[in-house]
Every structure is written in structure tokens, then in C-alpha cells.
C-alpha atoms as a PDB file:
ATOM      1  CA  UNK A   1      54.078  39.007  64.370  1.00  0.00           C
ATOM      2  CA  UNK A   2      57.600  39.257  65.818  1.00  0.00           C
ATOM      3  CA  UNK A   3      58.332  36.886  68.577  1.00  0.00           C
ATOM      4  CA  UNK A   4      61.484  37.947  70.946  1.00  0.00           C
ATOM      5  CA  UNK A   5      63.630  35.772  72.283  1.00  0.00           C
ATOM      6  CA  UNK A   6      64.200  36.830  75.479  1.00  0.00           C
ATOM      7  CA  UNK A   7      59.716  35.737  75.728  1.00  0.00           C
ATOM      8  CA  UNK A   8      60.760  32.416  73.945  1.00  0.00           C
ATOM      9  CA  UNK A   9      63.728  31.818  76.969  1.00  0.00           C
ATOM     10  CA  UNK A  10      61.445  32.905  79.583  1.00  0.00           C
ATOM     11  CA  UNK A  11      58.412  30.436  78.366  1.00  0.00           C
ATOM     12  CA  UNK A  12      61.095  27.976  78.408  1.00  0.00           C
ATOM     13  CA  UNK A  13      62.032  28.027  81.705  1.00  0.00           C
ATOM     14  CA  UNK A  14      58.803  28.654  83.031  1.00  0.00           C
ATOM     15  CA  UNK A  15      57.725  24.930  81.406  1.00  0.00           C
ATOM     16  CA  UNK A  16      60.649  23.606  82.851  1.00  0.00           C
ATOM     17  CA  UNK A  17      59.515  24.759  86.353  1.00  0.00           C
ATOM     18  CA  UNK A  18      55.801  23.470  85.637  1.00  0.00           C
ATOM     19  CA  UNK A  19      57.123  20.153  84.153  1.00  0.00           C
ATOM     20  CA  UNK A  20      59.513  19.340  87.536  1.00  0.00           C
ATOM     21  CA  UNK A  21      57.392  20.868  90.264  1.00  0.00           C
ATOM     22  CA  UNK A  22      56.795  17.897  92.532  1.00  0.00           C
ATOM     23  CA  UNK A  23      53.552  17.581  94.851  1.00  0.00           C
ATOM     24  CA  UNK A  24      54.267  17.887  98.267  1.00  0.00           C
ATOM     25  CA  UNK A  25      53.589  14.668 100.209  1.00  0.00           C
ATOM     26  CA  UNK A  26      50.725  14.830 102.850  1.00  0.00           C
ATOM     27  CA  UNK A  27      53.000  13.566 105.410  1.00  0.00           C
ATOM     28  CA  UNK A  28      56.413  13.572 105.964  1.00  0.00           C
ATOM     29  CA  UNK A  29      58.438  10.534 106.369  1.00  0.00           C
ATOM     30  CA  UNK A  30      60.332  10.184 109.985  1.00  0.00           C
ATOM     31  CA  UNK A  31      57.660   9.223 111.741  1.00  0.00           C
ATOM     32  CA  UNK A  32      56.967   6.783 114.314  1.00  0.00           C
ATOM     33  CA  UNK A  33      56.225   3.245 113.283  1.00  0.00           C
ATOM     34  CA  UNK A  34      55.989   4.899 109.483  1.00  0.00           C
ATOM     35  CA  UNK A  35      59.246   2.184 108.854  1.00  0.00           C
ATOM     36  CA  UNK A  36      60.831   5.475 107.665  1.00  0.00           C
ATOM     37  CA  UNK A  37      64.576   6.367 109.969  1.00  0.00           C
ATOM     38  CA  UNK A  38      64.629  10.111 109.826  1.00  0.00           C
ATOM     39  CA  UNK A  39      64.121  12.879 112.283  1.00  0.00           C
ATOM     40  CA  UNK A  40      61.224  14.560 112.477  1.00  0.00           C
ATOM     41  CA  UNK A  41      61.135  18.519 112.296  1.00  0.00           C
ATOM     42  CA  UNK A  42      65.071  17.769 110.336  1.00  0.00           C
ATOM     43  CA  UNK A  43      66.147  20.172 107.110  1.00  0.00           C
ATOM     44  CA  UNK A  44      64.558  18.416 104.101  1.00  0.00           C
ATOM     45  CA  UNK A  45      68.084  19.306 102.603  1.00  0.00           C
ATOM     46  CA  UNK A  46      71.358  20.478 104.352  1.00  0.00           C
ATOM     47  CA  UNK A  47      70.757  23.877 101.290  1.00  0.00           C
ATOM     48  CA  UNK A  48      67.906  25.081 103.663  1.00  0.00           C
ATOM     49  CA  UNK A  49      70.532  26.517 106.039  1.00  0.00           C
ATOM     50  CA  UNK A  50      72.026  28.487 103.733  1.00  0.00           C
ATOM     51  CA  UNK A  51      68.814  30.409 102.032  1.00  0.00           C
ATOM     52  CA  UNK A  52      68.983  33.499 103.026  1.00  0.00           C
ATOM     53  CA  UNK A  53      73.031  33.705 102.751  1.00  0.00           C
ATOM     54  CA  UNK A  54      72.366  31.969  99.057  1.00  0.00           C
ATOM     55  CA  UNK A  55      70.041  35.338  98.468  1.00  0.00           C
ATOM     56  CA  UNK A  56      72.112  37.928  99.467  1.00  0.00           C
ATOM     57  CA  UNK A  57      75.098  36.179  97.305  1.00  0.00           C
ATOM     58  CA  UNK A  58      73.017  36.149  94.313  1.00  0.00           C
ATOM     59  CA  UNK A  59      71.771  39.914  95.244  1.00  0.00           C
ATOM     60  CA  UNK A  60      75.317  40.930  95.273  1.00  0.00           C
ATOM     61  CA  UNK A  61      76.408  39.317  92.065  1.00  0.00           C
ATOM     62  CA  UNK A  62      73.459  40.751  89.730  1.00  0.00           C
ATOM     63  CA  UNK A  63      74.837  43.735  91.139  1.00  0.00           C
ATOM     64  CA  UNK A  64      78.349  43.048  90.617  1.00  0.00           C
ATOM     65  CA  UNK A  65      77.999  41.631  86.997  1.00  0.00           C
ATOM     66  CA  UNK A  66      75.357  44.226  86.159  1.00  0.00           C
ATOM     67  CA  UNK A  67      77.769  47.555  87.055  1.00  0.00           C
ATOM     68  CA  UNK A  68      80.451  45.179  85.065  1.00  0.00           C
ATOM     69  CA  UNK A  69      78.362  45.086  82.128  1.00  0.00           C
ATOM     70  CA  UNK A  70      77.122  48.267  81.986  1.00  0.00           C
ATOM     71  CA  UNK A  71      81.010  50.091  82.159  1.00  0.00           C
ATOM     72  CA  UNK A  72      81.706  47.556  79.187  1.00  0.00           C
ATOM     73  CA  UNK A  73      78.863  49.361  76.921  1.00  0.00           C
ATOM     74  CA  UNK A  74      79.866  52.862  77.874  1.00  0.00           C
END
């Protein structure tokens, strides 16, 4: 039985993903009288303002890179 690589990269990554997934807390920090400074209601990161902009970028070069790609085998 013939195993491709491109199933050997993708189990790869997916056990990456399922060895770093992190819980997510039953609380956040920030509270009052927790002894944690913070805001609550903040951005957990200063990244979550740029999702959707991060998206479309990526969107645009698959599509860019793909259409590159694709003139170089023809």
C-alpha cells in the first residue's frame, strides 16, 4: 500500500494542531479583585483586529500564487 505524501504532510500538521491546542480558561483574567491588571472585554491579542483583513490577504495570495503557478506549467 502506497502512502502519498501530501496525506503524510497533512497528518503532520493536523498533530501539530492537536498537540498545541490549549484549553480555554473558564474565566478570563482582568477581573475585579482576581489580582490580575487587564481590561475586561480587551483583544486577547492586538492580531484579533486584523482577522478578517488577514483573510482576504491570504484569499488574494492563493489566488495570486495559484494563476502564477499554473502559467509556469503551461
Amino acid at each position: 500500500m502506497k502512502i502519498s505524501t501530501k496525506f503524510i504532510h497533512l497528518m503532520v500538521v493536523l498533530s501539530g494542531f492537536m498537540a498545541m491546542a490549549q484549553q480555554i480558561p473558564s474565566s478570563p483574567p482582568g477581573g475585579p479583585g482576581d489580582g490580575f491588571p487587564g481590561t475586561p472585554g480587551a483583544p486577547a491579542s492586538p492580531i484579533d483586529l486584523y482577522i478578517y483583513l488577514l483573510a482576504i490577504m491570504a484569499m488574494i495570495l492563493i489566488f495570486y500564487f495559484g494563476r502564477k503557478y499554473k502559467k509556469q506549467i503551461v
